[in-house]
Protein backbone atom coordinates (compact mmCIF):
# COMPACT_ATOMS: atom_id res chain seq x y z
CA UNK A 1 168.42 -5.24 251.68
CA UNK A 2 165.56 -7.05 253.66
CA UNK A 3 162.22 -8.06 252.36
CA UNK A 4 160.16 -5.49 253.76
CA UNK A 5 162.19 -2.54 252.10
CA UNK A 6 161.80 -4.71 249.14
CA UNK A 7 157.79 -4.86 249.37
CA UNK A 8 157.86 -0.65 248.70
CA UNK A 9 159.83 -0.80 245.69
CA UNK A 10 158.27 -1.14 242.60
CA UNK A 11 161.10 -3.49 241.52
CA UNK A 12 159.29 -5.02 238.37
CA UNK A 13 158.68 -1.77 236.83
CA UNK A 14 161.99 -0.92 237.56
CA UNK A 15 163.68 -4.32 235.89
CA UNK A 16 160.86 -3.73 232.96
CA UNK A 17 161.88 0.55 231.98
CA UNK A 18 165.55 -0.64 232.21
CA UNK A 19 165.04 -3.48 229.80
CA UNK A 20 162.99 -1.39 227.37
CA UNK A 21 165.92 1.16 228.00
CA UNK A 22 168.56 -0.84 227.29
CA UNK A 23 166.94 -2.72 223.58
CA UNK A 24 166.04 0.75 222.85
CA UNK A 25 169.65 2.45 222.87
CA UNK A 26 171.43 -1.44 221.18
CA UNK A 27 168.65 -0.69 218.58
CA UNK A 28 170.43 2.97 218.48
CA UNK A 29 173.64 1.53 218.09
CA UNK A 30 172.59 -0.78 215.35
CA UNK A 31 171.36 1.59 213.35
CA UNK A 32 174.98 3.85 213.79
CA UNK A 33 176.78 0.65 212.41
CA UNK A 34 174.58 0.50 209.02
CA UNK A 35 174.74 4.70 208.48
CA UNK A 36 177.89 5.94 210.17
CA UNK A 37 178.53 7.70 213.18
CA UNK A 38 181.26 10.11 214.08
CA UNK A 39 184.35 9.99 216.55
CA UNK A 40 185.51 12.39 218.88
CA UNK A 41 188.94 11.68 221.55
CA UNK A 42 188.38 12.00 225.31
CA UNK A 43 192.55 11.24 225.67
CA UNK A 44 194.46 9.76 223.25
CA UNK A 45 193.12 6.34 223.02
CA UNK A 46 189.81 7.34 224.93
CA UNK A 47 187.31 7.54 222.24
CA UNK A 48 183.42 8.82 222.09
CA UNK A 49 180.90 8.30 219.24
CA UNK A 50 177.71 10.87 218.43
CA UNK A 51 176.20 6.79 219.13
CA UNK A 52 177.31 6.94 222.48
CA UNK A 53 175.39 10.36 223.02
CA UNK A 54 172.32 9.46 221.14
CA UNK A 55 171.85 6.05 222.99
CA UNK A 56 172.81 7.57 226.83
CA UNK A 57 169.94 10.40 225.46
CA UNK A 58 167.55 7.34 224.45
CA UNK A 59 167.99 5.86 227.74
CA UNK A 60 167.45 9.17 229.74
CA UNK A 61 164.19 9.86 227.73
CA UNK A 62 162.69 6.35 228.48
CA UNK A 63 164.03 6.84 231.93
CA UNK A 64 161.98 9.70 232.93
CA UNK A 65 159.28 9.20 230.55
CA UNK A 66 158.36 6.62 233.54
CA UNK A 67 160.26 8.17 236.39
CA UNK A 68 160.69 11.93 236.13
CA UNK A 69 162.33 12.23 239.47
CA UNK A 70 164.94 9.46 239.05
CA UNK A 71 168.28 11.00 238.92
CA UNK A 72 170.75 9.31 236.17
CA UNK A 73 174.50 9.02 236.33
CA UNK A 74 175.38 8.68 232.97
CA UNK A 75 178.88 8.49 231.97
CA UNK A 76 178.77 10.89 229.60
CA UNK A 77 176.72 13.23 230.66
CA UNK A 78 177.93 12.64 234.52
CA UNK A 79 174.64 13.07 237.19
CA UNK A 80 171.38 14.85 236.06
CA UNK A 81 170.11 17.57 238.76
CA UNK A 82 166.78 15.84 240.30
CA UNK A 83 165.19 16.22 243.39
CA UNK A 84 166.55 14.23 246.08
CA UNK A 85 165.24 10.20 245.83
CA UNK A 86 166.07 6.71 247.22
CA UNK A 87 166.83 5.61 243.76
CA UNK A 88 169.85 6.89 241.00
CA UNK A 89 170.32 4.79 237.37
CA UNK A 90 173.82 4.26 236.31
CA UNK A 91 174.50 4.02 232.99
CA UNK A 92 176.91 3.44 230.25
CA UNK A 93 174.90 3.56 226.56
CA UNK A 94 178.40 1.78 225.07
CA UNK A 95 180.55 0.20 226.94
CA UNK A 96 183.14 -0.81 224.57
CA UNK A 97 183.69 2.16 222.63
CA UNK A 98 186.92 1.10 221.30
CA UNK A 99 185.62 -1.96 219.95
CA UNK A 100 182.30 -0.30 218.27
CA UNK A 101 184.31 2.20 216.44
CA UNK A 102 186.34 -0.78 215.02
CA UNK A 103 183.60 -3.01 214.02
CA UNK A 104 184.71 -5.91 216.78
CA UNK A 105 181.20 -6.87 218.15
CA UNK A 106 182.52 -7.10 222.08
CA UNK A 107 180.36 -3.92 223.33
CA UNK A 108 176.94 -3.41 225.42
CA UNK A 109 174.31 -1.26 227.21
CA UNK A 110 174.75 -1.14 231.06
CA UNK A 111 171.67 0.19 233.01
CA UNK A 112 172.08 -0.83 236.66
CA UNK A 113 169.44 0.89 239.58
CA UNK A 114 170.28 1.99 243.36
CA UNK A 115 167.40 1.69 245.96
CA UNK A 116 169.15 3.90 248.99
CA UNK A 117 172.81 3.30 247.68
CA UNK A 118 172.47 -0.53 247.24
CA UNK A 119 172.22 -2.02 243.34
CA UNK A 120 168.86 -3.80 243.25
CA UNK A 121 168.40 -3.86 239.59
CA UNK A 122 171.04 -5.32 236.35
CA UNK A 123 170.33 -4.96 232.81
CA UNK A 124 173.17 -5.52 230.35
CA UNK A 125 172.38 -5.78 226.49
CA UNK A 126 174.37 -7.08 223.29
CA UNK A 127 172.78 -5.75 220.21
CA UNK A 128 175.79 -8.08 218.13
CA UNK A 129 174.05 -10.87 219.71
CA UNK A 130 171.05 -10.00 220.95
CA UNK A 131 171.87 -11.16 224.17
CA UNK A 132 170.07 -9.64 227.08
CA UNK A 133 171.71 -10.22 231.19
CA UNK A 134 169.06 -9.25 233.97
CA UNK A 135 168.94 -9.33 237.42
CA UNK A 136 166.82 -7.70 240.30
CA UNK A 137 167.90 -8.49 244.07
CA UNK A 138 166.82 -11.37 245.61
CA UNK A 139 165.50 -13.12 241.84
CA UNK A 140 168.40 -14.53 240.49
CA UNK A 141 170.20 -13.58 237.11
CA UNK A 142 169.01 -14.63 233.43
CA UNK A 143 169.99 -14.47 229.94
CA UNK A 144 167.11 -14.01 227.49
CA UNK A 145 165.18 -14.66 230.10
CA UNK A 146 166.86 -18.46 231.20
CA UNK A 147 168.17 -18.45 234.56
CA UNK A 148 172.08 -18.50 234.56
CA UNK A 149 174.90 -19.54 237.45
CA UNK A 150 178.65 -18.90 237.58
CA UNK A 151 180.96 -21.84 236.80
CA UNK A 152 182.40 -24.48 239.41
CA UNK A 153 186.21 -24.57 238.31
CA UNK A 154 187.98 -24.23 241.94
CA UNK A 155 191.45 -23.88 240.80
CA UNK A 156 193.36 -21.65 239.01
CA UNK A 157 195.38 -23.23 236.41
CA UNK A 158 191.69 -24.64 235.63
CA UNK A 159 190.66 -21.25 235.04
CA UNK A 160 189.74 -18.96 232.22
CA UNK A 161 189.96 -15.13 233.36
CA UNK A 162 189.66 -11.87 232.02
CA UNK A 163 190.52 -8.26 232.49
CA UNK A 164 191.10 -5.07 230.96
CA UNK A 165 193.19 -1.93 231.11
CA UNK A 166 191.98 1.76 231.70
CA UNK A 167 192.75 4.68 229.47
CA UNK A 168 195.69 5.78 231.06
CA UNK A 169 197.83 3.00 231.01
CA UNK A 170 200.43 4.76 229.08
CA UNK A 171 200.67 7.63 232.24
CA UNK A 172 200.38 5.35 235.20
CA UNK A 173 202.23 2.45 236.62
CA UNK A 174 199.05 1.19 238.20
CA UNK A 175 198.60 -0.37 234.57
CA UNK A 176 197.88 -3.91 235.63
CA UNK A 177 200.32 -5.24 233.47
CA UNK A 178 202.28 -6.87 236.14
CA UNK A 179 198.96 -8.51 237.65
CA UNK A 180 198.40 -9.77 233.88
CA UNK A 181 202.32 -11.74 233.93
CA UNK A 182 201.22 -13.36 237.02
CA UNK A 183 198.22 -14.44 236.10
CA UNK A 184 199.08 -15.51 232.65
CA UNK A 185 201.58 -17.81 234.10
CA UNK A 186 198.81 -19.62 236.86
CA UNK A 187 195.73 -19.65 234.91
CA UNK A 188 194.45 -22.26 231.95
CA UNK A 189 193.90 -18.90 229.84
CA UNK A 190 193.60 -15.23 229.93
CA UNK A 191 191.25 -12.89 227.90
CA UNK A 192 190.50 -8.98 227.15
CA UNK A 193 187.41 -8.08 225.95
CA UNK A 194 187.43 -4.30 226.34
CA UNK A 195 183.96 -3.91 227.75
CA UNK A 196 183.69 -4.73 231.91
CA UNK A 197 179.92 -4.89 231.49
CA UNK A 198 180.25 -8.08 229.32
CA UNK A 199 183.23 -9.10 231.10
CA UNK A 200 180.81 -9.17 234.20
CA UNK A 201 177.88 -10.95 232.98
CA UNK A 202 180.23 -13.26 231.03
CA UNK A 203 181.62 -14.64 234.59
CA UNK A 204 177.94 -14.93 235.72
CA UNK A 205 177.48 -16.97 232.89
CA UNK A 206 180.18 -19.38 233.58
CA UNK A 207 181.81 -18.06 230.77
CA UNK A 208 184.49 -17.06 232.27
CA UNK A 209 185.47 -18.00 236.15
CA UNK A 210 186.51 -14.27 237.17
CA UNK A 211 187.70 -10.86 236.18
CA UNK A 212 189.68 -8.14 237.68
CA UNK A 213 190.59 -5.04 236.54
CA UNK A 214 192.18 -2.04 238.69
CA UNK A 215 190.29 1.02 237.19
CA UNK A 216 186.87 1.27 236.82
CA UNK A 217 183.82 3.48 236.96
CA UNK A 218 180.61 3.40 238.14
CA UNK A 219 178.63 2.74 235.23
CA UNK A 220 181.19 -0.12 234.17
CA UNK A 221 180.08 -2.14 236.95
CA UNK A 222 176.45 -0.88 238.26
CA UNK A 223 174.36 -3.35 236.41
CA UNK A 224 176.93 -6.27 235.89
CA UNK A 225 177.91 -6.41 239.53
CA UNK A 226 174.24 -7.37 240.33
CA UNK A 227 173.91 -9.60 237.65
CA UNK A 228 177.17 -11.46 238.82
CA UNK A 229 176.11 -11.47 242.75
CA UNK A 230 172.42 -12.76 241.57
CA UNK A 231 174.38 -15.49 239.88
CA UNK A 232 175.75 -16.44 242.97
CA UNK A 233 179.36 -15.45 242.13
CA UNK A 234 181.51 -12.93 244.34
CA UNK A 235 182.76 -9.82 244.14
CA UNK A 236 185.30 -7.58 246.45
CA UNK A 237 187.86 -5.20 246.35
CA UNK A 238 191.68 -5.99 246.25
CA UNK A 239 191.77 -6.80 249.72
CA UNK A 240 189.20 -8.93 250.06
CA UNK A 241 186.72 -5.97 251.70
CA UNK A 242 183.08 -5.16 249.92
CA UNK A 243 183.04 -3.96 246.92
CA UNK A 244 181.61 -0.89 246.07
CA UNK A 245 180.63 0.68 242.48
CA UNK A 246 182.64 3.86 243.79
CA UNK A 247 185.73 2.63 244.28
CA UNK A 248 187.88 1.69 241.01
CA UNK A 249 189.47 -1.57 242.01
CA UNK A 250 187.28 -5.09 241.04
CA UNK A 251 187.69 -8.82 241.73
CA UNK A 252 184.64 -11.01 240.32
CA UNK A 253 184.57 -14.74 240.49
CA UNK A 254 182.41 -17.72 240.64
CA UNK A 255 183.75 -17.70 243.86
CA UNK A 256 185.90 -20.89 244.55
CA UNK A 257 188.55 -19.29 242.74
CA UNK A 258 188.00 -15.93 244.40
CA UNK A 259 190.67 -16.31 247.29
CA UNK A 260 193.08 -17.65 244.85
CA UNK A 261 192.71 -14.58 242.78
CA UNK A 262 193.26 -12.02 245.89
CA UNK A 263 196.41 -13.74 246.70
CA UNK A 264 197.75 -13.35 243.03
CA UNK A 265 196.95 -9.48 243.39
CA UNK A 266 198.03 -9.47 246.74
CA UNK A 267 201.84 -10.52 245.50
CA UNK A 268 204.43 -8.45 246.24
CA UNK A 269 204.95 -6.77 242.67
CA UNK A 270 207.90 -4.77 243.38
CA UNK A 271 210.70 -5.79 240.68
C-alpha cells in the first residue's frame, strides 16, 4: 500500500479504537475466569463460552461507538450488514477457547483492520500476561509498546516451531499430523499452543522461528499476520505464493528458515 493512500487513512485512530478494543474484551475475559462462564459445543471438541460472546459484543460496541460504518467480521457472529466501506475489522474476542475453558493461560484478543482488502492494522492482547502485540503498516511491530523483530536462526534443526490442528482433525486426513512427524524429526523443538494469534506474534517476537498450520480462518490470522510482516518476518501459502487471510493454509517465519519450511510441506507425504 503506498504512502499517499496511507496519508487518507486515519491509521492512528484506527491502531488506538483497536487497542482500547482489545484491553476492553481481555478485561471481559478476566472477569469470566474469577465468576464463571458457561460452555456451549460448536462440534465435538469445538467449544464456545457466553465470554467469547460478551467480549466479540465489547469489541463491536467500541468499534462503532467510533466508526459506525465499519463493517466487522467477527467469528462468531460472522460479518455485520454495513454500508459498503474501504475498511472491515476481523476479529476473534478468544482465540484459544479450548485453553480458556481449561484454565491454561495460552489464549488472546485478535483485532486486525483492512484498508481496501489489505491488513494495515494488528492488535493482539494477553490478559494472562498482560501482553499487548501492535502493528500498523509501514511502523513496525511492538510489544507493550517496545519495538520487536523475528529471530535470526537460519537452519532448521536450530529451530523452535509451532503449529496447531483444526477442529476436524478426527474427520479429515488433511490433519497435519504427517507435516508434524517430519518436522519433529528436522527441527531443535516443536510446540502447540492452541491459539494462532499468539502463535503469530510469538514468531514476531523471536519466540519462536515459524509456524504453520493447514486450517485457518480469517480472524486467526488478520491481526497477527501484520504484526509478523511489521516484524520483518514472512509469510506465504504452502507453495510459496502470497498469503492471504482467506485462504486456510499458513507458513510464518523469521524468514531464513522460511524456504526450508516449504520444502518440508512440500514432501511427498504419500505412505
Amino acid at each position: 500500500m503506498s504512502s499517499p493512500i496511507l496519508q487518507n487513512i486515519p491509521i492512528d485512530r484506527l491502531l488506538s479504537v483497536a487497542t482500547d478494543a482489545a484491553r476492553q474484551a481481555g478485561a471481559v475475559l478476566a472477569e469470566c475466569t474469577r465468576t464463571g462462564f458457561r460452555i456451549e459445543h460448536k462440534q465435538i471438541i469445538n467449544l464456545v463460552t457466553d465470554a467469547d460472546h460478551r467480549a466479540e459484543q465489547r469489541i463491536i460496541d467500541v468499534i462503532h461507538d467510533a466508526f459506525p460504518t465499519h463493517p466487522v467480521l467477527a467469528e462468531e457472529r460472522g460479518l455485520t450488514e454495513q454500508p459498503p466501506s474501504r475498511y472491515k475489522w476481523v476479529i476473534d474476542p478468544l482465540d484459544g477457547t479450548t485453553n480458556f475453558v481449561h484454565g491454561f493461560p495460552a489464549y488472546c484478543v485478535s483485532i486486525g483492520v483492512e484498508c481496501d482488502g489489505y491488513g494495515i492494522i494488528g492488535v493482539v492482547y494477553d490478559p494472562t500476561r498482560d501482553e499487548l502485540f501492535t502493528a500498523q503498516i509501514g511502523q513496525g511491530a511492538h510489544l507493550n509498546g517496545i519495538p520487536i523483530a523475528v529471530s535470526t536462526t537460519d537452519h532448521l534443526d536450530r529451530a523452535l516451531l509451532v503449529t496447531g490442528f483444526a477442529y476436524d482433525i478426527r474427520e479429515t486426513s488433511n490433519n497435519n499430523l504427517k507435516h508434524f512427524a517430519r518436522f519433529a524429526l528436522k527441527v531443535q523443538g516443536l510446540r502447540r499452543t492452541g491459539t494462532a494469534a499468539l502463535d503469530l506474534c510469538y514468531v514476531a517476537a523471536g519466540r519462536f522461528d515459524g509456524f504453520w498450520e493447514v486450517t485457518l480462518n480469517p480472524w486467526d490470522m488478520a491481526a497477527g499476520v501484520v504484526i509478523l510482516r511489521e516484524a520483518g518476518g514472512a509469510v506465504t501459502d504452502f507453495k510459496g505464493n502470497p498469503h492471504s487471510i482467506y485462504g486456510q493454509e499458513l507458513v510464518a517465519s523469521n524468514g531464513p528458515i522460511h524456504q526450508a519450511m516449504l520444502d518440508v510441506l512440500q514432501e511427498d507425504v504419500t505412505p
